[in-house]
N, C-alpha and C. Protein backbone atom coordinates (compact mmCIF):
# COMPACT_ATOMS: atom_id res chain seq x y z
N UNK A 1 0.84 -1.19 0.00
CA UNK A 1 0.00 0.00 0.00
C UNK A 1 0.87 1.24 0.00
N UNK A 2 0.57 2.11 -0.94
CA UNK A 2 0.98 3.49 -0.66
C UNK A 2 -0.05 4.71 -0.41
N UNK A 3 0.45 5.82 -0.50
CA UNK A 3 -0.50 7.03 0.05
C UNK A 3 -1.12 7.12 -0.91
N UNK A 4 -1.85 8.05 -1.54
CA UNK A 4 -2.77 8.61 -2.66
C UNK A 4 -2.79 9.89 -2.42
N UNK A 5 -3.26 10.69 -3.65
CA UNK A 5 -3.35 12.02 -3.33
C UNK A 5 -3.40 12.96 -5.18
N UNK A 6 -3.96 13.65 -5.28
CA UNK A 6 -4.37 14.09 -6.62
C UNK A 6 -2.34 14.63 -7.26
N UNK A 7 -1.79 14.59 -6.22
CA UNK A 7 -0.69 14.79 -6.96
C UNK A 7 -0.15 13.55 -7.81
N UNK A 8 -0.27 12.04 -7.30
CA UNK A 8 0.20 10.87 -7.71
C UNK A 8 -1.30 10.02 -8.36
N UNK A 9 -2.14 10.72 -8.63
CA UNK A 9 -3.50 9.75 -8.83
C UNK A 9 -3.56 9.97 -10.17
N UNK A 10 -3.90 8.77 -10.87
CA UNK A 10 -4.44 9.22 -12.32
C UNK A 10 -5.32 9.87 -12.74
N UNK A 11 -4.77 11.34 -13.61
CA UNK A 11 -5.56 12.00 -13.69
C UNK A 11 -6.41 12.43 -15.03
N UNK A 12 -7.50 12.74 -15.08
CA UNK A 12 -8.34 12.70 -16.43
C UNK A 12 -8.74 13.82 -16.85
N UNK A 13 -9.49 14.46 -17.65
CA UNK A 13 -10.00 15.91 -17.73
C UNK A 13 -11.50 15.40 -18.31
N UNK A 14 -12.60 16.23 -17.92
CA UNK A 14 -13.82 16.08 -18.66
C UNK A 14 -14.87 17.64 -18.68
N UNK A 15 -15.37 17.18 -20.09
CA UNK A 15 -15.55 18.82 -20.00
C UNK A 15 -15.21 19.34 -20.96
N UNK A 16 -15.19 20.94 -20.86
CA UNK A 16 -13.74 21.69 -20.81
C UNK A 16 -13.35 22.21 -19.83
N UNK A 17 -13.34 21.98 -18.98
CA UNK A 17 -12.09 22.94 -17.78
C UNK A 17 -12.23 22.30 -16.87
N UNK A 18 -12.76 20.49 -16.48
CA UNK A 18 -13.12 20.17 -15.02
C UNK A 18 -11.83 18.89 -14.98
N UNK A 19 -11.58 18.72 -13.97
CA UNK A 19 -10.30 17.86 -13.44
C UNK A 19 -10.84 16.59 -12.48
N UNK A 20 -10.66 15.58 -12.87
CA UNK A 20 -10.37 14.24 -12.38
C UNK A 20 -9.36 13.38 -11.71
N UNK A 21 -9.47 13.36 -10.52
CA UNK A 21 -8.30 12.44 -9.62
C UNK A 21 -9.13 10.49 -9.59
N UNK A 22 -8.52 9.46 -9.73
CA UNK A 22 -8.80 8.39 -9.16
C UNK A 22 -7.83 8.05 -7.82
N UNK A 23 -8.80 8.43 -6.80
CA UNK A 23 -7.80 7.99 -5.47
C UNK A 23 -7.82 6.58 -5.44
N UNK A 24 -8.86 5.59 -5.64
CA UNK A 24 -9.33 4.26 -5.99
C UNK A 24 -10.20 3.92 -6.66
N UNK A 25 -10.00 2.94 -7.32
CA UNK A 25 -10.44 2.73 -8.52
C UNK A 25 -10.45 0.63 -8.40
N UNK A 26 -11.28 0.52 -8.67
CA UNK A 26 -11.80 -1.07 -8.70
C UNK A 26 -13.14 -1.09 -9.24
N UNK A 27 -13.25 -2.69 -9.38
CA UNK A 27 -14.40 -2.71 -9.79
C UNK A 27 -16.08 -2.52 -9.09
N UNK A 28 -16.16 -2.82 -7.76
CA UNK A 28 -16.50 -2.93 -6.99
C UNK A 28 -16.65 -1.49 -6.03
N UNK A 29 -15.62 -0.78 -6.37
CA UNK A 29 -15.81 0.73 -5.47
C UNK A 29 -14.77 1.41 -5.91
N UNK A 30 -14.95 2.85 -6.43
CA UNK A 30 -14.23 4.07 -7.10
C UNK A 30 -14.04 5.27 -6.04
N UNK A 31 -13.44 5.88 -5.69
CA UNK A 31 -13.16 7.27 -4.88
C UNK A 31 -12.64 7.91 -5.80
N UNK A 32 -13.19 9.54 -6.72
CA UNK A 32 -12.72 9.95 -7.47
C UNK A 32 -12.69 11.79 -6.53
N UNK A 33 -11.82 12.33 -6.97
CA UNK A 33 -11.62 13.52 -6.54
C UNK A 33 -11.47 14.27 -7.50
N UNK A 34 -12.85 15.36 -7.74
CA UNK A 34 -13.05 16.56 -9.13
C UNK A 34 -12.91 17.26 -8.66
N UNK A 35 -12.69 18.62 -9.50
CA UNK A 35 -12.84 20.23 -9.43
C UNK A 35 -13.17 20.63 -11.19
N UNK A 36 -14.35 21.61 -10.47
CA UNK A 36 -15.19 22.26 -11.44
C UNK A 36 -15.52 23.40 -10.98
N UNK A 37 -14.54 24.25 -11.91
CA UNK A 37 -14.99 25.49 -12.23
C UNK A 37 -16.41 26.25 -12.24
N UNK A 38 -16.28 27.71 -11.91
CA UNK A 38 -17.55 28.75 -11.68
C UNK A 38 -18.31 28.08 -13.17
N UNK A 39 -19.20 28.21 -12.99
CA UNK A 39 -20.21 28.38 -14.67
C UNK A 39 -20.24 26.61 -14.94
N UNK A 40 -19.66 25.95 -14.68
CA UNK A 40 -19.22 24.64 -15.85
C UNK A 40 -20.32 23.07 -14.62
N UNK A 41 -20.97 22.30 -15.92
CA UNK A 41 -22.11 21.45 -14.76
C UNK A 41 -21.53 20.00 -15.81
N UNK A 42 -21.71 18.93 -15.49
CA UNK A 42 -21.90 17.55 -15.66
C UNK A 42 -22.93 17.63 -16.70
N UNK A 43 -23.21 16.66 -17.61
CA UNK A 43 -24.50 16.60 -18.27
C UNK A 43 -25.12 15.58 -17.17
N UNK A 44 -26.58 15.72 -17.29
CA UNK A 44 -27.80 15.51 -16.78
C UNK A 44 -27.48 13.72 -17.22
N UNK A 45 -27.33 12.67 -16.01
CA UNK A 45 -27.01 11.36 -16.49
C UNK A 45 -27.35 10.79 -15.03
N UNK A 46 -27.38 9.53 -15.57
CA UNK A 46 -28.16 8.14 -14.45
C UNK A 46 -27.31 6.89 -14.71
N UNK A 47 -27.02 6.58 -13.67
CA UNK A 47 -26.12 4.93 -13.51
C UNK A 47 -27.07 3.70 -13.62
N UNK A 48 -27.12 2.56 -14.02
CA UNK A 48 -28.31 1.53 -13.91
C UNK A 48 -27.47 1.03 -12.78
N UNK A 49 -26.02 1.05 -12.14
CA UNK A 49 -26.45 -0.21 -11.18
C UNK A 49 -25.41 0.38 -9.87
N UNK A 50 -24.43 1.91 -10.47
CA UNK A 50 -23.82 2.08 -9.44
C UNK A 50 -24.99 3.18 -8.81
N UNK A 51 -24.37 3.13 -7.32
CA UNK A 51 -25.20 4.17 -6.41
C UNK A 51 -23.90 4.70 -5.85
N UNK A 52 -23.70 6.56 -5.69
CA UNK A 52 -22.64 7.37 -5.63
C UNK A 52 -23.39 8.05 -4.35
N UNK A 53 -22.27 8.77 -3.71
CA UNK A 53 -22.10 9.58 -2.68
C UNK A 53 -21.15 10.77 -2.64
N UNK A 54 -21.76 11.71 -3.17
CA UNK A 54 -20.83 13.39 -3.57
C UNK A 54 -21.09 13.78 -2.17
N UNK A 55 -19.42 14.13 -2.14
CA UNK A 55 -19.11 15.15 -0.63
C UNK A 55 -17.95 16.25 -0.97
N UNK A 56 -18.51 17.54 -0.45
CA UNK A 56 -17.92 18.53 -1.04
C UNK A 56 -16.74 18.73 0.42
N UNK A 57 -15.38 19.13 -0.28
CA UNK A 57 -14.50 19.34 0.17
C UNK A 57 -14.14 20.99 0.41
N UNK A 58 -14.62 21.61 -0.76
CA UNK A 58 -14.11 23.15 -1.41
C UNK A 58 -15.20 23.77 -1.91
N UNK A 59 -15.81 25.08 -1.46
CA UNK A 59 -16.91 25.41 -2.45
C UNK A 59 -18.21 24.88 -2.17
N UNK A 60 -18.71 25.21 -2.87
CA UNK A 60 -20.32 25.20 -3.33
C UNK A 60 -20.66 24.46 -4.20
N UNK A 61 -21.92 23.43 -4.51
CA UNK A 61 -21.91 22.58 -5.49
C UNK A 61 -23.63 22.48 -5.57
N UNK A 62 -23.96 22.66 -6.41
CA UNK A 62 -25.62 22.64 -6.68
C UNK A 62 -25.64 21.05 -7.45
N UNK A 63 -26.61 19.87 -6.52
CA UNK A 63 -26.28 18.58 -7.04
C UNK A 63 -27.92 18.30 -7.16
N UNK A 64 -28.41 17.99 -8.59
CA UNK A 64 -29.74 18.28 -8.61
C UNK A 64 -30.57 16.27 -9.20
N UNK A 65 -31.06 16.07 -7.75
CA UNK A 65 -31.33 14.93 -8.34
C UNK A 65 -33.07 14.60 -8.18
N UNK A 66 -33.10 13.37 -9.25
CA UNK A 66 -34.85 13.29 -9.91
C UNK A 66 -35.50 14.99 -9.74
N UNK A 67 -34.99 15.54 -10.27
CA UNK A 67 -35.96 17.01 -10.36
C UNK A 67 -36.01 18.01 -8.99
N UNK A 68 -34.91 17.52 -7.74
CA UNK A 68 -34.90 17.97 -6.27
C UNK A 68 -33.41 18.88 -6.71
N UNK A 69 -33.38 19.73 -6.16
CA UNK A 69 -32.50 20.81 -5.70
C UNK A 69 -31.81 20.81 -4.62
N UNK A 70 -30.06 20.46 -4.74
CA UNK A 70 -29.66 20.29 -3.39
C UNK A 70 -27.87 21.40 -3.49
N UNK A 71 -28.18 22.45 -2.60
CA UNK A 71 -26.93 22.87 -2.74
C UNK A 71 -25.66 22.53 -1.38
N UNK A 72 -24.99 21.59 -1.89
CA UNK A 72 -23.95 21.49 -0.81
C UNK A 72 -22.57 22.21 -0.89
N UNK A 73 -22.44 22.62 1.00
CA UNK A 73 -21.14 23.26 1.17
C UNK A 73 -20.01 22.36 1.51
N UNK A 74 -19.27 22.91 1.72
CA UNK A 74 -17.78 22.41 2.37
C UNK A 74 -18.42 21.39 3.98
N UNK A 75 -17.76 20.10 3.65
CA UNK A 75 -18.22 19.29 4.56
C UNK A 75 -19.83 18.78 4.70
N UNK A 76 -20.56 19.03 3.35
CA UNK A 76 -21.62 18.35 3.26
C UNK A 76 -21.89 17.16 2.16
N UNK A 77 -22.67 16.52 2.65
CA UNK A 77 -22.46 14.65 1.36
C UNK A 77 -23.67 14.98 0.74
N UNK A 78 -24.54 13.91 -0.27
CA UNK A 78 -25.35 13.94 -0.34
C UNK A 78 -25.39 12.58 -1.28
N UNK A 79 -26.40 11.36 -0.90
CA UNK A 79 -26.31 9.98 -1.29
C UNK A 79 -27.28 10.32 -2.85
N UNK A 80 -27.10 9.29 -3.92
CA UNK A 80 -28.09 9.23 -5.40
C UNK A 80 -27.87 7.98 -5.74
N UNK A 81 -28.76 7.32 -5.21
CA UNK A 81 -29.45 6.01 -6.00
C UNK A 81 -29.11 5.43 -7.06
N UNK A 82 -28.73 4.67 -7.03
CA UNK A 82 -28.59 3.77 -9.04
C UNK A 82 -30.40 4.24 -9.25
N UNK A 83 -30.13 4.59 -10.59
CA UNK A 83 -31.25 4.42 -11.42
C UNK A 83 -31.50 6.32 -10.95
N UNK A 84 -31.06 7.12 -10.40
CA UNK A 84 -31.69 8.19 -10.22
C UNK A 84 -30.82 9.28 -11.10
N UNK A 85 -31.68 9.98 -11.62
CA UNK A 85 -31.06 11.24 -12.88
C UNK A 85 -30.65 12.38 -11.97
N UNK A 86 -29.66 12.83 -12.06
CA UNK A 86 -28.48 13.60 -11.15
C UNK A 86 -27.59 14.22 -12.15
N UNK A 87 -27.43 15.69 -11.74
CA UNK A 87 -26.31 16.67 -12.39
C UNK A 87 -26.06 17.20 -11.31
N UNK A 88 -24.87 17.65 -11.30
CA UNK A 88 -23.67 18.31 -10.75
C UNK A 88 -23.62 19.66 -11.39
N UNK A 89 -23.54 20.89 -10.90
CA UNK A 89 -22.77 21.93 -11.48
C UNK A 89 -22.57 23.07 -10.45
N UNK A 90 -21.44 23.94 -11.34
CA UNK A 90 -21.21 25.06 -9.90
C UNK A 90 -21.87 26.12 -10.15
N UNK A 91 -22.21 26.75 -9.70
CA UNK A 91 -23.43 28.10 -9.34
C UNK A 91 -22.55 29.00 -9.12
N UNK A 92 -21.60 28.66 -7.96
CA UNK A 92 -20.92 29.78 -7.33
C UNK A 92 -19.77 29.96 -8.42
N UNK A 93 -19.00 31.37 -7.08
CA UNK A 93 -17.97 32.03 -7.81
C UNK A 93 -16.42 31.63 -7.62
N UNK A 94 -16.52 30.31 -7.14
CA UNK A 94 -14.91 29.92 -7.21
C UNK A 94 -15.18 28.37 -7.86
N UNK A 95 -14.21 27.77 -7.93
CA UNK A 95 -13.99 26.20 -7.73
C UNK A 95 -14.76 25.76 -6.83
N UNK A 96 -14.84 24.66 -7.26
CA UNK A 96 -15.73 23.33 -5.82
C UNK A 96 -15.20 21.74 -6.38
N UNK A 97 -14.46 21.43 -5.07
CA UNK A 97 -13.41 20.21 -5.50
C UNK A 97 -14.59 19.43 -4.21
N UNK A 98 -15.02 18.04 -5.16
CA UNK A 98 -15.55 16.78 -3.86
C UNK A 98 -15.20 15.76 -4.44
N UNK A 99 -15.50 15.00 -3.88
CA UNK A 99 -15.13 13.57 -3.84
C UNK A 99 -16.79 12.30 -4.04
N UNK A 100 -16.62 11.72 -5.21
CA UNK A 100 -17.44 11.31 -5.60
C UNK A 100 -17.10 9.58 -5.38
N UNK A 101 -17.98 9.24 -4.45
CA UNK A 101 -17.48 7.85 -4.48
C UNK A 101 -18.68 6.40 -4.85
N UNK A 102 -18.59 5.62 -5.91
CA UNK A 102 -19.38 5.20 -6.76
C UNK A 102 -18.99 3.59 -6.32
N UNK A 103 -20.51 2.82 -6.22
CA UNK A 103 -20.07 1.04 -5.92
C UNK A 103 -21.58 0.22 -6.24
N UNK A 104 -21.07 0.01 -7.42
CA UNK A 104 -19.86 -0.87 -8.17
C UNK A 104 -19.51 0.64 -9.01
N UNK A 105 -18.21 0.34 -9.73
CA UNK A 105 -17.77 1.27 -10.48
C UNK A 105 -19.02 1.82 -11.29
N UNK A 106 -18.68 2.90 -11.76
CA UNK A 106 -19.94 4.16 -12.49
C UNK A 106 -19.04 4.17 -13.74
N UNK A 107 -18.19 3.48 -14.20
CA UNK A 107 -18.03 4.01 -15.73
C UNK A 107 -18.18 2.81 -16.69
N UNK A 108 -18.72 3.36 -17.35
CA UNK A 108 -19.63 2.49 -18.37
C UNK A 108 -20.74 2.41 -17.84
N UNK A 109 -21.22 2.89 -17.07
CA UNK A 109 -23.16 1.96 -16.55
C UNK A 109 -23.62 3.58 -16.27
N UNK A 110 -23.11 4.53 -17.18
CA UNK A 110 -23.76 5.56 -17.31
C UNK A 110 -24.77 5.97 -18.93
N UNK A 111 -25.69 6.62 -18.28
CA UNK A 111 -26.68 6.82 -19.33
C UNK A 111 -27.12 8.56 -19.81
N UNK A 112 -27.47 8.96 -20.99
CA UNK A 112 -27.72 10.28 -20.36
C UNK A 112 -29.17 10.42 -19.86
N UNK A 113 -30.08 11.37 -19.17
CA UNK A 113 -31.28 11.64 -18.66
C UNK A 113 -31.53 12.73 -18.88
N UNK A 114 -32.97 13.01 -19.82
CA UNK A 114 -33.40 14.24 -20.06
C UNK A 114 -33.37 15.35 -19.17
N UNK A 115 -33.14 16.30 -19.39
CA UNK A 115 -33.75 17.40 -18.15
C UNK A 115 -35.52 17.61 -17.85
């Protein structure tokens, strides 16, 4: 075992301007660490079989799921269901870095969901 940390984690870009850490990564359970820029949101999408847990580290994060409105701060989580339509985006005026942690893995068993 070694440490982890967005300096040594594989890192991805999605978007244009949002940043991807894998602190862990398996099949079975993912810990990913983003930052997303003022203005910039996720498209509107649903997992069939993973169920995720966004917890904000930095910032402000408006996380809007089945049609509910949820704005979390620094040190707040908020759980989304497999099968439930969920976007992410920032509202506010800085960065907002959380940690999104998905089980079973969320890539590939994503779908998009109308608004």
């Amino acid at each position: 075992m070694s440490k982890i940390s967005i300096a040594n984690a594989e890192h991805y870009t999605w978007g244009t301007a949002c940043d991807g850490w894998f602190l862990l990564e398996g099949d079975d359970l993912t810990v990913i660490e983003e930052r997303v820029p003022p203005g910039m949101a996720e498209v509107r999408h649903r997992h069939a079989a993973a169920r995720q847990f966004f917890y904000v580290l930095l910032g402000e994060a408006t996380l809007e799921v089945d049609g509910q409105v949820h704005v979390l701060g620094a040190g707040e989580g908020l759980y989304v269901p497999a099968g439930a339509a969920h976007q992410l985006r920032n509202a506010a005026s800085g960065d907002v870095r959380f940690l999104v942690v998905s089980s079973p893995n969320s890539h590939g068993d994503r779908s998009e969901a109308p608004a």
